[in-house]
C-alpha atoms as a PDB file:
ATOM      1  CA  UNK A   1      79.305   2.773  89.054  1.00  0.00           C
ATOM      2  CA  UNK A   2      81.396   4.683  92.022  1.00  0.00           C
ATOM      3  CA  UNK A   3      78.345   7.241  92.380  1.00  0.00           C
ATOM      4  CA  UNK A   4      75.717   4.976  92.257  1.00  0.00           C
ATOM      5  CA  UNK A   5      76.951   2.458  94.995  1.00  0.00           C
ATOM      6  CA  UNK A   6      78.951   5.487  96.890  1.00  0.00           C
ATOM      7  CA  UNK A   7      75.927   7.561  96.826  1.00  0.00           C
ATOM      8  CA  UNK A   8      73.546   4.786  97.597  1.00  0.00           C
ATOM      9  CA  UNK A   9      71.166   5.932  95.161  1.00  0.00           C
ATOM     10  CA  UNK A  10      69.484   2.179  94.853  1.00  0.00           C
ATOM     11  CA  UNK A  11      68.660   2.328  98.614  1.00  0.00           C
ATOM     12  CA  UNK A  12      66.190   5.071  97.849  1.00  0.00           C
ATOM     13  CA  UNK A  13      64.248   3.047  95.069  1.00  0.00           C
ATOM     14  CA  UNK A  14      62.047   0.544  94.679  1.00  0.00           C
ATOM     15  CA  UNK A  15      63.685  -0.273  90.781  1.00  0.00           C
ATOM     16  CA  UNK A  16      66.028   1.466  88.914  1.00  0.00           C
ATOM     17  CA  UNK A  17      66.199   1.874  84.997  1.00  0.00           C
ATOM     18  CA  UNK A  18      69.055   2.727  83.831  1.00  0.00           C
ATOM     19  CA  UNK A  19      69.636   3.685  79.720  1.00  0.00           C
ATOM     20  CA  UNK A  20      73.007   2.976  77.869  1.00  0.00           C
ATOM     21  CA  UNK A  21      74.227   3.350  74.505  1.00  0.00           C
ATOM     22  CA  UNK A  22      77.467   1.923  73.020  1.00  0.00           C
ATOM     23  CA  UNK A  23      77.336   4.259  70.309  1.00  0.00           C
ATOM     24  CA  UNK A  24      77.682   7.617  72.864  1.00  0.00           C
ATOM     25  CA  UNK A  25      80.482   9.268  72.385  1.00  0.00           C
ATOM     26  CA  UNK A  26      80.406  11.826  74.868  1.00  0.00           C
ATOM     27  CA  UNK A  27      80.389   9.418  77.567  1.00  0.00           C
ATOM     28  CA  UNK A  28      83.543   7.969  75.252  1.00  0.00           C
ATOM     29  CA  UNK A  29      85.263  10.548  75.795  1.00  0.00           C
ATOM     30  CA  UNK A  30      84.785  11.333  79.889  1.00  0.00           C
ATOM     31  CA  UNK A  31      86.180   7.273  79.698  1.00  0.00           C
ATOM     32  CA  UNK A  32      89.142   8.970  78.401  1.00  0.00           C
ATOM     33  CA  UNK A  33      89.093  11.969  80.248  1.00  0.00           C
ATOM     34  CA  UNK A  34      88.963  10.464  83.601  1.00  0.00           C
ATOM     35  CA  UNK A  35      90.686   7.442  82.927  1.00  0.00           C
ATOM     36  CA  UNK A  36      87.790   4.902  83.372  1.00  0.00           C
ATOM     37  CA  UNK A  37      89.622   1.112  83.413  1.00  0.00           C
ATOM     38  CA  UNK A  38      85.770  -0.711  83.052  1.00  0.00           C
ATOM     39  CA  UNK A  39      83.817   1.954  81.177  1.00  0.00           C
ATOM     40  CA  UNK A  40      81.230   4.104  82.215  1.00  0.00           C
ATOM     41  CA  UNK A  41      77.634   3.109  82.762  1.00  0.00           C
ATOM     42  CA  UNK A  42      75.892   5.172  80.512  1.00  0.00           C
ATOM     43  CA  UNK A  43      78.096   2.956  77.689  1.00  0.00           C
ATOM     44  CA  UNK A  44      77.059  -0.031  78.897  1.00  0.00           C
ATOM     45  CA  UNK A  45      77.416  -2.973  75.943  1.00  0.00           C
ATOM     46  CA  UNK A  46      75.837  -6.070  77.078  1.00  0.00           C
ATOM     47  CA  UNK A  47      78.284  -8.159  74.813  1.00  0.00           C
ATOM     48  CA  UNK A  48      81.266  -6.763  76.410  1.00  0.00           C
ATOM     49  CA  UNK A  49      79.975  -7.743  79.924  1.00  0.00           C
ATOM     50  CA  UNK A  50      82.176 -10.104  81.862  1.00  0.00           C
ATOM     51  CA  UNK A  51      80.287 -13.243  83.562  1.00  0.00           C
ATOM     52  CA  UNK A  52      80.630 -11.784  87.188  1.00  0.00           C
ATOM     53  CA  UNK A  53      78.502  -8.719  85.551  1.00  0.00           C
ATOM     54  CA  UNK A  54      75.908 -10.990  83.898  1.00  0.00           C
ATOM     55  CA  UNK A  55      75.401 -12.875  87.344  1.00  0.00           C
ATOM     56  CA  UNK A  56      75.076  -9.596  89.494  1.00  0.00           C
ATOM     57  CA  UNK A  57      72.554  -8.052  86.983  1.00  0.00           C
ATOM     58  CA  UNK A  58      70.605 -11.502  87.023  1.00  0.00           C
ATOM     59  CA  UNK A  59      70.849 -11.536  90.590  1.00  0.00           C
ATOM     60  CA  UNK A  60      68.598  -8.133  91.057  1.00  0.00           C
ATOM     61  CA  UNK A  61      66.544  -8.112  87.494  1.00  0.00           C
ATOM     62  CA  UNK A  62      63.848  -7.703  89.793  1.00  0.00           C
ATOM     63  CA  UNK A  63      64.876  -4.337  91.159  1.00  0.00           C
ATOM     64  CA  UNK A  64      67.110  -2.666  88.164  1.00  0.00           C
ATOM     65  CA  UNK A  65      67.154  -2.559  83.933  1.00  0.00           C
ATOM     66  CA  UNK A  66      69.454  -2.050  82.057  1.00  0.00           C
ATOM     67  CA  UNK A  67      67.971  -1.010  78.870  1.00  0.00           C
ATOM     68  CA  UNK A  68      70.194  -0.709  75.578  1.00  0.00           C
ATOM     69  CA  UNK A  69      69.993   1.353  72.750  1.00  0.00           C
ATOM     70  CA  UNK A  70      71.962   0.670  69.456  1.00  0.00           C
ATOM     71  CA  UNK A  71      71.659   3.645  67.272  1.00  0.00           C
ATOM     72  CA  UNK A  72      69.406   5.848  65.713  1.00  0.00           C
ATOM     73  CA  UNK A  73      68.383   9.335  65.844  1.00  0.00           C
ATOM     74  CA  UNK A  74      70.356  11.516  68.265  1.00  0.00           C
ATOM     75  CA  UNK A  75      73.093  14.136  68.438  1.00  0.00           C
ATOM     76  CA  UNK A  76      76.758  13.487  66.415  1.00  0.00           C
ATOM     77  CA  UNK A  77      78.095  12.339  69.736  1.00  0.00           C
ATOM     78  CA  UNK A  78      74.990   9.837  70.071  1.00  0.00           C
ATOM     79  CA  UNK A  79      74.639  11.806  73.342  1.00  0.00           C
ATOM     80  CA  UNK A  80      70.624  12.846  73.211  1.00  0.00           C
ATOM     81  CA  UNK A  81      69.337   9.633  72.043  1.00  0.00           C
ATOM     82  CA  UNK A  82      67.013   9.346  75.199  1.00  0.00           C
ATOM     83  CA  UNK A  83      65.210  12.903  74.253  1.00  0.00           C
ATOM     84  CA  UNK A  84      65.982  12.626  70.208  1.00  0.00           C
ATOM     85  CA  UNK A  85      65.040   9.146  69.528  1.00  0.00           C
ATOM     86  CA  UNK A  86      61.341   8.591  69.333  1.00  0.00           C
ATOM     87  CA  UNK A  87      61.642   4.772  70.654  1.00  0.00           C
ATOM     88  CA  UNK A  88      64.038   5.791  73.710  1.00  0.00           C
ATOM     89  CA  UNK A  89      62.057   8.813  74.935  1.00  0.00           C
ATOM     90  CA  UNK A  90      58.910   6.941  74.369  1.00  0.00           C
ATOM     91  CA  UNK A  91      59.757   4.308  76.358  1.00  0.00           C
ATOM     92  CA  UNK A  92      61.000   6.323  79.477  1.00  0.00           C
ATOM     93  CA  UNK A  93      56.981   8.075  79.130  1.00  0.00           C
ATOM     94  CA  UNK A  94      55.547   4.116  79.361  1.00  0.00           C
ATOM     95  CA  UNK A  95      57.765   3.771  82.581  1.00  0.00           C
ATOM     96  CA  UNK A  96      57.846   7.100  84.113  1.00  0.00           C
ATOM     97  CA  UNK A  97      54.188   7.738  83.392  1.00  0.00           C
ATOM     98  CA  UNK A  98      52.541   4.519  82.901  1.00  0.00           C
ATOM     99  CA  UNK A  99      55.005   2.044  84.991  1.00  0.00           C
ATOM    100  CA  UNK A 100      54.775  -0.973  82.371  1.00  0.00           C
ATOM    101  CA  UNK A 101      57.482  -3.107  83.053  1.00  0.00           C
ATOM    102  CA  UNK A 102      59.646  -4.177  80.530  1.00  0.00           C
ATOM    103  CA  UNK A 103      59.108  -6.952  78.203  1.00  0.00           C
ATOM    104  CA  UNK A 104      55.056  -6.482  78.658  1.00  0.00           C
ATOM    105  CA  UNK A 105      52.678  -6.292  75.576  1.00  0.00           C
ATOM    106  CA  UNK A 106      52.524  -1.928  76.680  1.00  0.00           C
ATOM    107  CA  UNK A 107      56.186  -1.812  76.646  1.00  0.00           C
ATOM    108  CA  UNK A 108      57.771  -4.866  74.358  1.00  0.00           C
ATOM    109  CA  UNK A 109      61.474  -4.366  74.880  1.00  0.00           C
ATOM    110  CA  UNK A 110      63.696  -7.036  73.193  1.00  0.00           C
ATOM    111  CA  UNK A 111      65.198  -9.383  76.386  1.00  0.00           C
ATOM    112  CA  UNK A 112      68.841  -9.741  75.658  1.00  0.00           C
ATOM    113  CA  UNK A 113      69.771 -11.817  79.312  1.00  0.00           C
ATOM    114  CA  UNK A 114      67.381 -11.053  82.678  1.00  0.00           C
ATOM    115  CA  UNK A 115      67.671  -7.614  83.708  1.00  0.00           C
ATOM    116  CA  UNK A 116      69.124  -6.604  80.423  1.00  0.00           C
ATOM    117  CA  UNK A 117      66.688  -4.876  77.426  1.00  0.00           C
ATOM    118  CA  UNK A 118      67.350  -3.951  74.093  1.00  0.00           C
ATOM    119  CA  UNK A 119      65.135  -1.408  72.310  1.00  0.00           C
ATOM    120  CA  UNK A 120      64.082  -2.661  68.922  1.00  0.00           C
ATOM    121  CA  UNK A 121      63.833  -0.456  65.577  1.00  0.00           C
ATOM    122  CA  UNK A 122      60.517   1.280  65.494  1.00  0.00           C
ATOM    123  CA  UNK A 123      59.985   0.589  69.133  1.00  0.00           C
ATOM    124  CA  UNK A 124      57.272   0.618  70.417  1.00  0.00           C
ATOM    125  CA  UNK A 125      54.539   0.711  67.512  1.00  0.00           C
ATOM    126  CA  UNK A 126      56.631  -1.502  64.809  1.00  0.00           C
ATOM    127  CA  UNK A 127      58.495  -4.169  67.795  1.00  0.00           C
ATOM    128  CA  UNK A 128      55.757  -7.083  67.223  1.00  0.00           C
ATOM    129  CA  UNK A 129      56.092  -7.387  63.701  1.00  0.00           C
END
């Protein structure tokens, strides 16, 4: 969260994605390793947000997603989900290539609060049924 704000990366984009997985444990253990008090973004866990989070990511859902993944295919440290996990990696192709936004009938990502997504099982073929 330092980088991001420190580095101003948000300045330079017109909306920011961001993927997280509760399940990583690489990004587990950098928590550890460099003593992270409030976690690390790439572990993001919606349920474990505090109120003050909720509010801030409601206040910009129209500039930034935060886009969760539960489990799945991916490494043993749940790591490469976004380039193992057919449902992750194909919805950062219907962003980067396409530009659906999220929650559209071309890219129907569960809503879990505003600004915060959830990517269903079978995503994308199997997430209307």
């Amino acid at each position: 969260q330092q980088r991001v704000a420190g580095e101003k990366v948000l300045h330079g984009v017109g909306h920011f994605t961001m993927y997280s997985s509760p399940a990583d444990e690489a990004i587990g253990i950098a928590e550890m390793l460099f003593a992270s008090p409030r976690g690390r973004l790439g572990k993001l866990d919606q349920a474990k947000l505090s109120v003050k989070d909720k509010e801030s990511i409601r206040e910009r859902a129209a500039t930034r997603s935060l886009i969760q993944f539960e489990g799945g295919v991916s490494d043993k440290y749940g790591h490469s989900y976004f380039r193992m996990n057919p449902g992750v990696s194909s919805d950062i192709v219907l962003l980067l290539r396409y530009g659906f936004a999220p929650g559209t009938p071309e890219r129907p990502l569960v809503p879990l609060a505003p600004g915060l997504w959830e990517i269903p099982p079978g995503y994308p073929n199997d997430s209307e049924k």
